[in-house]
PDB file of N, CA and C in Angstrom:
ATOM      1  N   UNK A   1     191.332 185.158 128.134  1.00  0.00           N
ATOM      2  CA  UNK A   1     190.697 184.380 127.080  1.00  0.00           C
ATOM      3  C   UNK A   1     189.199 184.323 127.338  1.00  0.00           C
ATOM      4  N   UNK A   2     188.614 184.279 126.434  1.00  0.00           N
ATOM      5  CA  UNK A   2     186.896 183.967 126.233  1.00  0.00           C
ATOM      6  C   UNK A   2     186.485 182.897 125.289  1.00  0.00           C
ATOM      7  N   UNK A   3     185.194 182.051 125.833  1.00  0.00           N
ATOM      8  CA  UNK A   3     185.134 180.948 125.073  1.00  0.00           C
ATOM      9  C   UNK A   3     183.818 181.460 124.498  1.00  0.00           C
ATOM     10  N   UNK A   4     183.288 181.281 123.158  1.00  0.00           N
ATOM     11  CA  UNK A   4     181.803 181.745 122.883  1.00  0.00           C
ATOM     12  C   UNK A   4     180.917 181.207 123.368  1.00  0.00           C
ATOM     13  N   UNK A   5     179.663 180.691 123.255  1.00  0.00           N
ATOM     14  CA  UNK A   5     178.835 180.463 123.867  1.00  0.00           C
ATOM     15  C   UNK A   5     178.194 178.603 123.539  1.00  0.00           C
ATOM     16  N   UNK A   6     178.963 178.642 122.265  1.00  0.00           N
ATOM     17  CA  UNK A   6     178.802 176.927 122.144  1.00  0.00           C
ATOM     18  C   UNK A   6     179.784 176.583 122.310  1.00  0.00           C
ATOM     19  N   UNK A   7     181.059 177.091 122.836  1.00  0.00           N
ATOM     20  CA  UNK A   7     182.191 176.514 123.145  1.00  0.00           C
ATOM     21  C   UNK A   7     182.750 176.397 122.072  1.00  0.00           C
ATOM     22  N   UNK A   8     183.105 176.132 120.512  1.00  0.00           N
ATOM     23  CA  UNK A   8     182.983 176.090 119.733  1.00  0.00           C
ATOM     24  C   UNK A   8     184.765 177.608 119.370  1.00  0.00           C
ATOM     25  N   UNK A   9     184.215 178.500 119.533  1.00  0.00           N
ATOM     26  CA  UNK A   9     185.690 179.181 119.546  1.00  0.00           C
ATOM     27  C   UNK A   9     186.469 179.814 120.941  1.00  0.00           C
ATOM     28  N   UNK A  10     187.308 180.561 120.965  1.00  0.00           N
ATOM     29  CA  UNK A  10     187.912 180.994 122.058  1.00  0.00           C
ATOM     30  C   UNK A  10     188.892 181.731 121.307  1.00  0.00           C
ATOM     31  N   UNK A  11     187.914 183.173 122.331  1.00  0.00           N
ATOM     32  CA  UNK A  11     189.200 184.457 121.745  1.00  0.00           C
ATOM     33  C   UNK A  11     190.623 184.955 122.971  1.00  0.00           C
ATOM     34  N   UNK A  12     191.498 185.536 122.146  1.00  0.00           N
ATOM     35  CA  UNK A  12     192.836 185.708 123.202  1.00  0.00           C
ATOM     36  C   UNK A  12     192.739 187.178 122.843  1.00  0.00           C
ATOM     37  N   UNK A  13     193.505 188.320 123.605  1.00  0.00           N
ATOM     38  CA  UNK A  13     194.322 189.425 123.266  1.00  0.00           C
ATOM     39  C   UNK A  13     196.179 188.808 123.291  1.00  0.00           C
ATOM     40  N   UNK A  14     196.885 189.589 122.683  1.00  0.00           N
ATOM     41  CA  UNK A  14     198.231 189.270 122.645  1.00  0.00           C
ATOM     42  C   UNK A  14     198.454 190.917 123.015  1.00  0.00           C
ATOM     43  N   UNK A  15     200.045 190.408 123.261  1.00  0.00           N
ATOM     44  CA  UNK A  15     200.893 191.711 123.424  1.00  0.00           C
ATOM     45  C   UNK A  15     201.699 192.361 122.075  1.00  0.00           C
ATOM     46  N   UNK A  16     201.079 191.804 121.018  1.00  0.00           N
ATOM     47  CA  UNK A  16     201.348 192.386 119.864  1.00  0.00           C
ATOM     48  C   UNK A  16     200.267 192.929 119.088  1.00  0.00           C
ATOM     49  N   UNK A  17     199.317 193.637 119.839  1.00  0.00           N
ATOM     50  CA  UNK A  17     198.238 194.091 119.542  1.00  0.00           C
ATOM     51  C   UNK A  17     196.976 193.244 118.693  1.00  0.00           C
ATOM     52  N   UNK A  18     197.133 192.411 118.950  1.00  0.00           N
ATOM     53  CA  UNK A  18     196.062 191.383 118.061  1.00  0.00           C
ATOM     54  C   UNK A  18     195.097 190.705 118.984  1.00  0.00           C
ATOM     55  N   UNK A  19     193.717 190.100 118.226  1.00  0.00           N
ATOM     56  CA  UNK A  19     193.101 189.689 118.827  1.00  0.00           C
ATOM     57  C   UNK A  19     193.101 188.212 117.962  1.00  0.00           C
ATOM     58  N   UNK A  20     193.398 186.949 118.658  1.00  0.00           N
ATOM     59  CA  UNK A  20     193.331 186.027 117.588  1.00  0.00           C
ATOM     60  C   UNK A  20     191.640 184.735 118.266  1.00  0.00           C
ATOM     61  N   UNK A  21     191.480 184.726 117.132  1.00  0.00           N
ATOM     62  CA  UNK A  21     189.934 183.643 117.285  1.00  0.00           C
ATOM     63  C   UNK A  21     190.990 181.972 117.026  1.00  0.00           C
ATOM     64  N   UNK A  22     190.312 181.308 117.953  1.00  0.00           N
ATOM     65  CA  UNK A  22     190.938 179.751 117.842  1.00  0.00           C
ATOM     66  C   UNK A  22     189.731 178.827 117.451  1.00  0.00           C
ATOM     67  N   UNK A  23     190.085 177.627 116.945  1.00  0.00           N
ATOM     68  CA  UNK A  23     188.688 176.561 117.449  1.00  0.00           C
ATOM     69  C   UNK A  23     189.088 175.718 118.606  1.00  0.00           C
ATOM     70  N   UNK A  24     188.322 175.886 119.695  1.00  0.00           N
ATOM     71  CA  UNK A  24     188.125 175.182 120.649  1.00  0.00           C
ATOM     72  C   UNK A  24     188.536 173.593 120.834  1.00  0.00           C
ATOM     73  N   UNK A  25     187.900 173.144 119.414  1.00  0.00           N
ATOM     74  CA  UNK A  25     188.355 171.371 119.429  1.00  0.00           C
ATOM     75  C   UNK A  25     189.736 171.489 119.496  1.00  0.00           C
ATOM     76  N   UNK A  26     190.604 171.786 117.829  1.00  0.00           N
ATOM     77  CA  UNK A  26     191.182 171.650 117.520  1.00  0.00           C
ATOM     78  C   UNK A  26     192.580 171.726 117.678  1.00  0.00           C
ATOM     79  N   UNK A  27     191.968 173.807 119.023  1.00  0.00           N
ATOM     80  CA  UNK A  27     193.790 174.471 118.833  1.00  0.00           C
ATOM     81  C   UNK A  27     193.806 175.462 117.957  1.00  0.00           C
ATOM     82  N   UNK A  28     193.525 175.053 116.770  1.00  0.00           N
ATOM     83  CA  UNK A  28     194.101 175.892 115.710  1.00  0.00           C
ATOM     84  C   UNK A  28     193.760 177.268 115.438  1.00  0.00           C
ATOM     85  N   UNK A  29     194.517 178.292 114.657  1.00  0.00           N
ATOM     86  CA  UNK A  29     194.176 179.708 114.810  1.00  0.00           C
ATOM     87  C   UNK A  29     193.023 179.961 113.911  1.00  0.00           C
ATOM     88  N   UNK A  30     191.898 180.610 114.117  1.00  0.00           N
ATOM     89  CA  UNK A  30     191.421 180.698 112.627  1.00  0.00           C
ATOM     90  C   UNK A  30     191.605 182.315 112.113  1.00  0.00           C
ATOM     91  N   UNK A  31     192.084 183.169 112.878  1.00  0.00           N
ATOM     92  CA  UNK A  31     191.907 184.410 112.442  1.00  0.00           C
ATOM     93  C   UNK A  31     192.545 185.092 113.345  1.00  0.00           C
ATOM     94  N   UNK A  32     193.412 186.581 112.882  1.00  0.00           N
ATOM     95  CA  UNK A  32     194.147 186.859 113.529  1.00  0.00           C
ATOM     96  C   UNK A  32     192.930 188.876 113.243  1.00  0.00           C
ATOM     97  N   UNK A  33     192.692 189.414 114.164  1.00  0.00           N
ATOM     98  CA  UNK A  33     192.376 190.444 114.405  1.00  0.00           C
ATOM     99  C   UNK A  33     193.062 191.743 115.020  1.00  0.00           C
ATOM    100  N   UNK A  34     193.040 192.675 113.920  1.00  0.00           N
ATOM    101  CA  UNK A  34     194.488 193.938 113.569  1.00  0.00           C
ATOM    102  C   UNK A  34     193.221 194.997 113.812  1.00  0.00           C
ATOM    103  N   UNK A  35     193.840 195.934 114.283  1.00  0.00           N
ATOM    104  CA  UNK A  35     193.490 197.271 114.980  1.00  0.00           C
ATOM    105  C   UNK A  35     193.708 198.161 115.851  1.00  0.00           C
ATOM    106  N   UNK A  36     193.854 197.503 117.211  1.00  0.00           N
ATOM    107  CA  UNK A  36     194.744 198.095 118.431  1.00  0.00           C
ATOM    108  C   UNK A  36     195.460 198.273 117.997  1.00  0.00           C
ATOM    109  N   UNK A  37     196.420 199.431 118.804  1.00  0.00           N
ATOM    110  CA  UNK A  37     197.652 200.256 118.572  1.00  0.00           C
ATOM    111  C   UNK A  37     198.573 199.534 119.817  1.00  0.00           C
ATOM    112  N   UNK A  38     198.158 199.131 120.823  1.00  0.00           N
ATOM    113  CA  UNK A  38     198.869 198.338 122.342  1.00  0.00           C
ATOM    114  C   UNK A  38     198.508 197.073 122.293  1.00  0.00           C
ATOM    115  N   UNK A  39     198.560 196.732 123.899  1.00  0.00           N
ATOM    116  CA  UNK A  39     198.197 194.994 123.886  1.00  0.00           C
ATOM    117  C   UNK A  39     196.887 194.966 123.916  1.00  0.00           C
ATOM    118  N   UNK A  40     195.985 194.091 124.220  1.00  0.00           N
ATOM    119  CA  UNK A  40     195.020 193.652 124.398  1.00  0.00           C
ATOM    120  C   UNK A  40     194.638 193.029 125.698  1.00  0.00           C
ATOM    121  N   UNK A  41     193.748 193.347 126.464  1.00  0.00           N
ATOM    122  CA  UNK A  41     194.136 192.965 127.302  1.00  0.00           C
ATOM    123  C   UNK A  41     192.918 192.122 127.770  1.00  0.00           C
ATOM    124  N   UNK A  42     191.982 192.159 126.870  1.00  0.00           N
ATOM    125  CA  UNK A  42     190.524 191.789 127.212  1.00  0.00           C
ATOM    126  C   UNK A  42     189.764 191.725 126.317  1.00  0.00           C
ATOM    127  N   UNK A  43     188.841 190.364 125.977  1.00  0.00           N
ATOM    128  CA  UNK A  43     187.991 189.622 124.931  1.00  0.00           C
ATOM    129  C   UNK A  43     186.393 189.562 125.493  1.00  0.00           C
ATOM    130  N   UNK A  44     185.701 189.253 124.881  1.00  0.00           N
ATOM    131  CA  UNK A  44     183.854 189.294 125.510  1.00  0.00           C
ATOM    132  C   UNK A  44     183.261 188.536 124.061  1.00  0.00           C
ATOM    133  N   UNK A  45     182.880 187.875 124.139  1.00  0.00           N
ATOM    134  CA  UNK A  45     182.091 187.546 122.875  1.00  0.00           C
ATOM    135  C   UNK A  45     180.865 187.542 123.546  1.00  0.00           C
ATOM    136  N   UNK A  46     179.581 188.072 122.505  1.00  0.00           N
ATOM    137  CA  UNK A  46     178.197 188.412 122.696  1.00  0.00           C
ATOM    138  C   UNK A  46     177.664 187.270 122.945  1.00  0.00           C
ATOM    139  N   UNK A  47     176.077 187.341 123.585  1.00  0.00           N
ATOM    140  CA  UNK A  47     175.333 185.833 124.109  1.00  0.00           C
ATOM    141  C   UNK A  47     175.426 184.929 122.807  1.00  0.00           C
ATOM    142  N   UNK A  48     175.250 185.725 121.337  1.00  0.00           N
ATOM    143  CA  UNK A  48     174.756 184.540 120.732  1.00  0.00           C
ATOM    144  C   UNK A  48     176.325 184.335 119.632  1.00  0.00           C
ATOM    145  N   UNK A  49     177.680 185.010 120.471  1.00  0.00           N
ATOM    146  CA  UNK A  49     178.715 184.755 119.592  1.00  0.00           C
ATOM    147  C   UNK A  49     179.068 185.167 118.376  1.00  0.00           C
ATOM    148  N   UNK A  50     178.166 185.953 117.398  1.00  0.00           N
ATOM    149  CA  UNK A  50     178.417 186.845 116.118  1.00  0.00           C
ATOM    150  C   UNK A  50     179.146 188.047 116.661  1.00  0.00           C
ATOM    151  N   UNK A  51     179.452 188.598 117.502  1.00  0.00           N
ATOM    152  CA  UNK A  51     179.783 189.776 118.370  1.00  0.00           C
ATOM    153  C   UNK A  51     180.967 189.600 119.136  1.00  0.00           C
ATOM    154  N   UNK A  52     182.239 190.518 118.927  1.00  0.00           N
ATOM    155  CA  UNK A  52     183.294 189.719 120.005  1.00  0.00           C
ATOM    156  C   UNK A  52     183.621 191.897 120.246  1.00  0.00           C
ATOM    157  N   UNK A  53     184.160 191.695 121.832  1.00  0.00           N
ATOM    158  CA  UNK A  53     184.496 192.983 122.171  1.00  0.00           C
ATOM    159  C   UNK A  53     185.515 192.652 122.570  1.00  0.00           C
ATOM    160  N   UNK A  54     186.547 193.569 122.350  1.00  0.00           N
ATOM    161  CA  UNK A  54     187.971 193.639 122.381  1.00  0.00           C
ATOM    162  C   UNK A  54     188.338 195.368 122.967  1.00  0.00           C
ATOM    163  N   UNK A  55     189.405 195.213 124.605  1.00  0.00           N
ATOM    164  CA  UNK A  55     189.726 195.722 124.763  1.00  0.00           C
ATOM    165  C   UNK A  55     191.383 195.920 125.202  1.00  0.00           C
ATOM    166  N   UNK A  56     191.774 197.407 124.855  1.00  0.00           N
ATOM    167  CA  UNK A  56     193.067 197.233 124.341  1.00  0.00           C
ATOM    168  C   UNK A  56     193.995 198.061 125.712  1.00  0.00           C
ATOM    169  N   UNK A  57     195.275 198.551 125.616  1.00  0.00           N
ATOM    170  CA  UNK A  57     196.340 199.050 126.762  1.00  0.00           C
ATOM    171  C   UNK A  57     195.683 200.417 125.748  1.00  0.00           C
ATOM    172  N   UNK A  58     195.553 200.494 124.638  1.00  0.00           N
ATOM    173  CA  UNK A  58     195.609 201.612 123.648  1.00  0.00           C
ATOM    174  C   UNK A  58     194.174 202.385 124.380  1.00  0.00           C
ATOM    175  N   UNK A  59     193.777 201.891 125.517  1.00  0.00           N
ATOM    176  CA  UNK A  59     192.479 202.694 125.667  1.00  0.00           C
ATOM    177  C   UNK A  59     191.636 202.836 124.819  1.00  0.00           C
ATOM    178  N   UNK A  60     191.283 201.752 123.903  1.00  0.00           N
ATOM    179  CA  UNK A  60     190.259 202.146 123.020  1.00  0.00           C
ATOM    180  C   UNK A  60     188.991 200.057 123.286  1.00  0.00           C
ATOM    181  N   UNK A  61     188.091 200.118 122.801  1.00  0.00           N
ATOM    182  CA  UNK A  61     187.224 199.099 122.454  1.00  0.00           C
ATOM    183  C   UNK A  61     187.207 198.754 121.589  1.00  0.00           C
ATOM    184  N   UNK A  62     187.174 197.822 120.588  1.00  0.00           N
ATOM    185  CA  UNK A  62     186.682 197.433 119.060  1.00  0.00           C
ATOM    186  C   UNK A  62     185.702 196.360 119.478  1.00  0.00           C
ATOM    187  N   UNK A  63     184.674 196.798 118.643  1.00  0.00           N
ATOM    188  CA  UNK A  63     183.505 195.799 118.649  1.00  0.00           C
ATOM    189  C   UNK A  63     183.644 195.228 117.176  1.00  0.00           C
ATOM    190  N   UNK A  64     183.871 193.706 117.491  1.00  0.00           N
ATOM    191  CA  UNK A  64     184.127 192.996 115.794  1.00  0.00           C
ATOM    192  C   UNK A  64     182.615 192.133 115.474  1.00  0.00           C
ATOM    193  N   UNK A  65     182.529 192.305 114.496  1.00  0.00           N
ATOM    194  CA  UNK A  65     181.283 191.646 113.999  1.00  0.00           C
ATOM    195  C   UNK A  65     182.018 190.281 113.204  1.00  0.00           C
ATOM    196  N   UNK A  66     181.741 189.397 113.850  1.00  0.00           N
ATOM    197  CA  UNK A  66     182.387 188.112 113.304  1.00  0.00           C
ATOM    198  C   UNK A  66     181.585 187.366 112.512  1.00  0.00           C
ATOM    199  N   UNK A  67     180.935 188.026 111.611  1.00  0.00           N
ATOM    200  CA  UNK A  67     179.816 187.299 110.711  1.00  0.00           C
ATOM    201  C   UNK A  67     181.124 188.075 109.754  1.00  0.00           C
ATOM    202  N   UNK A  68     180.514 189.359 109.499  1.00  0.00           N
ATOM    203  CA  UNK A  68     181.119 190.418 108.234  1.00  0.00           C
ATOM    204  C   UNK A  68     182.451 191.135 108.859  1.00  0.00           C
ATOM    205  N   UNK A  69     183.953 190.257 108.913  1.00  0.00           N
ATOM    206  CA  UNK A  69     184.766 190.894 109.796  1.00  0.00           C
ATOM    207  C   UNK A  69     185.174 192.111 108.514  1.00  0.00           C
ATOM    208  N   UNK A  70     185.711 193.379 109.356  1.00  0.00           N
ATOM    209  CA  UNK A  70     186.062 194.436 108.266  1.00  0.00           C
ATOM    210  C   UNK A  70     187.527 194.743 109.291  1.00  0.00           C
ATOM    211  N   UNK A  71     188.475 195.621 108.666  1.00  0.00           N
ATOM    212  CA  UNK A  71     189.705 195.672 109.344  1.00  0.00           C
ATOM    213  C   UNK A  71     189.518 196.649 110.384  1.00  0.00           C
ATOM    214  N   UNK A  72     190.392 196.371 111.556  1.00  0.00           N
ATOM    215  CA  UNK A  72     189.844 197.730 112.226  1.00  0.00           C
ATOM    216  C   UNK A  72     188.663 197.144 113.227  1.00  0.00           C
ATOM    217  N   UNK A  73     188.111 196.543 112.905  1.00  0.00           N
ATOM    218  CA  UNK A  73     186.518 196.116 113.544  1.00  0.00           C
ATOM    219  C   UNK A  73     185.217 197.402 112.888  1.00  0.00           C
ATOM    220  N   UNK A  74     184.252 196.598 113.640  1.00  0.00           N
ATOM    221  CA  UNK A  74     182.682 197.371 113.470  1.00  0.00           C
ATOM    222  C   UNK A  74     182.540 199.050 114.050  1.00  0.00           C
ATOM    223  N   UNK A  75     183.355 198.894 115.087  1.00  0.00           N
ATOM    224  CA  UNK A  75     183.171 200.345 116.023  1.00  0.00           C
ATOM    225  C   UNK A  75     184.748 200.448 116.737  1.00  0.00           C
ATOM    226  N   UNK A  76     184.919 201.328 117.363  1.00  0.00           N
ATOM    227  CA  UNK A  76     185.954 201.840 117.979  1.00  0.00           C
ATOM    228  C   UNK A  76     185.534 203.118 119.059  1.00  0.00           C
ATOM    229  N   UNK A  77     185.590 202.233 120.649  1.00  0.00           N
ATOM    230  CA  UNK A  77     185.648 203.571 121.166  1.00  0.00           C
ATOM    231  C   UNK A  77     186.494 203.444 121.975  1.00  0.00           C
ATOM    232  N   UNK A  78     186.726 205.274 121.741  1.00  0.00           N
ATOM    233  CA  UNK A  78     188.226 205.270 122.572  1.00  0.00           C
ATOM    234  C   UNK A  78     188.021 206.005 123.796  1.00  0.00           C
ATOM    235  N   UNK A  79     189.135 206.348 124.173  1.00  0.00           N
ATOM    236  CA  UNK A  79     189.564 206.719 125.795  1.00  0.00           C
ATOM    237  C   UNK A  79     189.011 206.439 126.650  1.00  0.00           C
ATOM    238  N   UNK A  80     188.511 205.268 126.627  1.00  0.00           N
ATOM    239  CA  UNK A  80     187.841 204.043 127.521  1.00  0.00           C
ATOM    240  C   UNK A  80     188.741 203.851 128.828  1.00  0.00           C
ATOM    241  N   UNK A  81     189.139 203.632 130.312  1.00  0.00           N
ATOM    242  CA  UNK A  81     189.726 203.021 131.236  1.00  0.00           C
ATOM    243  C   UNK A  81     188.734 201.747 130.992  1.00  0.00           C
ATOM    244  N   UNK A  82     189.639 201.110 131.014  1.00  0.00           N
ATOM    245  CA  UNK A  82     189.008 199.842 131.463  1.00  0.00           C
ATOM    246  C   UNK A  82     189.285 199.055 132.832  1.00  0.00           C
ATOM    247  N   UNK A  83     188.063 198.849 133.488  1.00  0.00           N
ATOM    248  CA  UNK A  83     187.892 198.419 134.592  1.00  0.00           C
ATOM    249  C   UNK A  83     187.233 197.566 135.378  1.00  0.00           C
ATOM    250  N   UNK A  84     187.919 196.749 136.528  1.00  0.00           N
ATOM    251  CA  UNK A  84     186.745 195.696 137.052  1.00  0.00           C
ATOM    252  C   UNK A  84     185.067 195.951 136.891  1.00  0.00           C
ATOM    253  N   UNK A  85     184.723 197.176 137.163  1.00  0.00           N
ATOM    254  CA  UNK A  85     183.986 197.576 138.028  1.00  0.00           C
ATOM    255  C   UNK A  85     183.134 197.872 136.526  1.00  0.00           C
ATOM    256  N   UNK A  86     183.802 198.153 135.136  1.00  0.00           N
ATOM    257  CA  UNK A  86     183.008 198.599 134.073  1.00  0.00           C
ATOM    258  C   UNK A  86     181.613 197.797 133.742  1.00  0.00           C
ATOM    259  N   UNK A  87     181.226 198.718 132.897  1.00  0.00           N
ATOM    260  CA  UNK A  87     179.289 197.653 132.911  1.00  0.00           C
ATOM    261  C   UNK A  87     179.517 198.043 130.824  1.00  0.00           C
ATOM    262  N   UNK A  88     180.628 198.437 130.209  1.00  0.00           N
ATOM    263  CA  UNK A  88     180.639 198.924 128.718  1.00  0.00           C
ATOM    264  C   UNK A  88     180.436 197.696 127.999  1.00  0.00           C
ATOM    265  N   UNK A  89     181.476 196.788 128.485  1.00  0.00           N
ATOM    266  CA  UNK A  89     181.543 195.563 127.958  1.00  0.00           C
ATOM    267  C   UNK A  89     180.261 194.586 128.073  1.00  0.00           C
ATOM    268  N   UNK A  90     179.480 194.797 129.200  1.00  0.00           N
ATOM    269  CA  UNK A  90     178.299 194.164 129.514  1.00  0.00           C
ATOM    270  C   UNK A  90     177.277 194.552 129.303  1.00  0.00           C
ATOM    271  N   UNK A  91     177.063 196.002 128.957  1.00  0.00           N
ATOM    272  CA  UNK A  91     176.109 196.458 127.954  1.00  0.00           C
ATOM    273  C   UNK A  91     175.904 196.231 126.212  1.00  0.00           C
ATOM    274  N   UNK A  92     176.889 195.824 125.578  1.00  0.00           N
ATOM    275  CA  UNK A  92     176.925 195.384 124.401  1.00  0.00           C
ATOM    276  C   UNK A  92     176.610 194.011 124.288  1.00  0.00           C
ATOM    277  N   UNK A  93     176.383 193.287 125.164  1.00  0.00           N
ATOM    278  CA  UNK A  93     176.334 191.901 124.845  1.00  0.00           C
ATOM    279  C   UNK A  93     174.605 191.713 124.746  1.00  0.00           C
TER     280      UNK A  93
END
């Protein structure tokens, strides 16, 4: 899980390929995010939170623009390993 940067939301991956956005106060879901083909296994939202990176078992990235969400997300890159040691996720932010 990842919390944004005013605390304000908190993203999950699931094992049903989704990425879902919550509100922080409340609990509640506000949005459920479709694209991965596997689980998810890893969330990043950007410093200023319009930006969430999502990585999947499917070996791929989706970068979602959470201002203008589109299906699928903003970008997609694939055959990514994802790893402790990666700097992909920390270069987009």
């Amino acid at each position: 899980a990842s919390f944004s940067s005013d605390d304000q939301l908190i993203a999950t991956g699931s094992n049903d390929s989704t990425v879902r956005l919550w509100n922080a106060q409340t609990g509640n879901e506000l949005r459920t995010l479709k694209g991965h083909t596997s689980y998810v296994l890893s969330a990043c939202f950007s410093p200023a939170s319009t930006r969430l990176a999502s990585g999947s078992y499917d070996e791929t990235i989706r970068l979602w623009d959470l201002r203008r969400l589109r299906p699928g997300g903003l970008r997609r890159i694939r055959n990514h390993a994802l790893t402790e040691s990666s700097n992909e996720l920390n270069r987009s932010r």
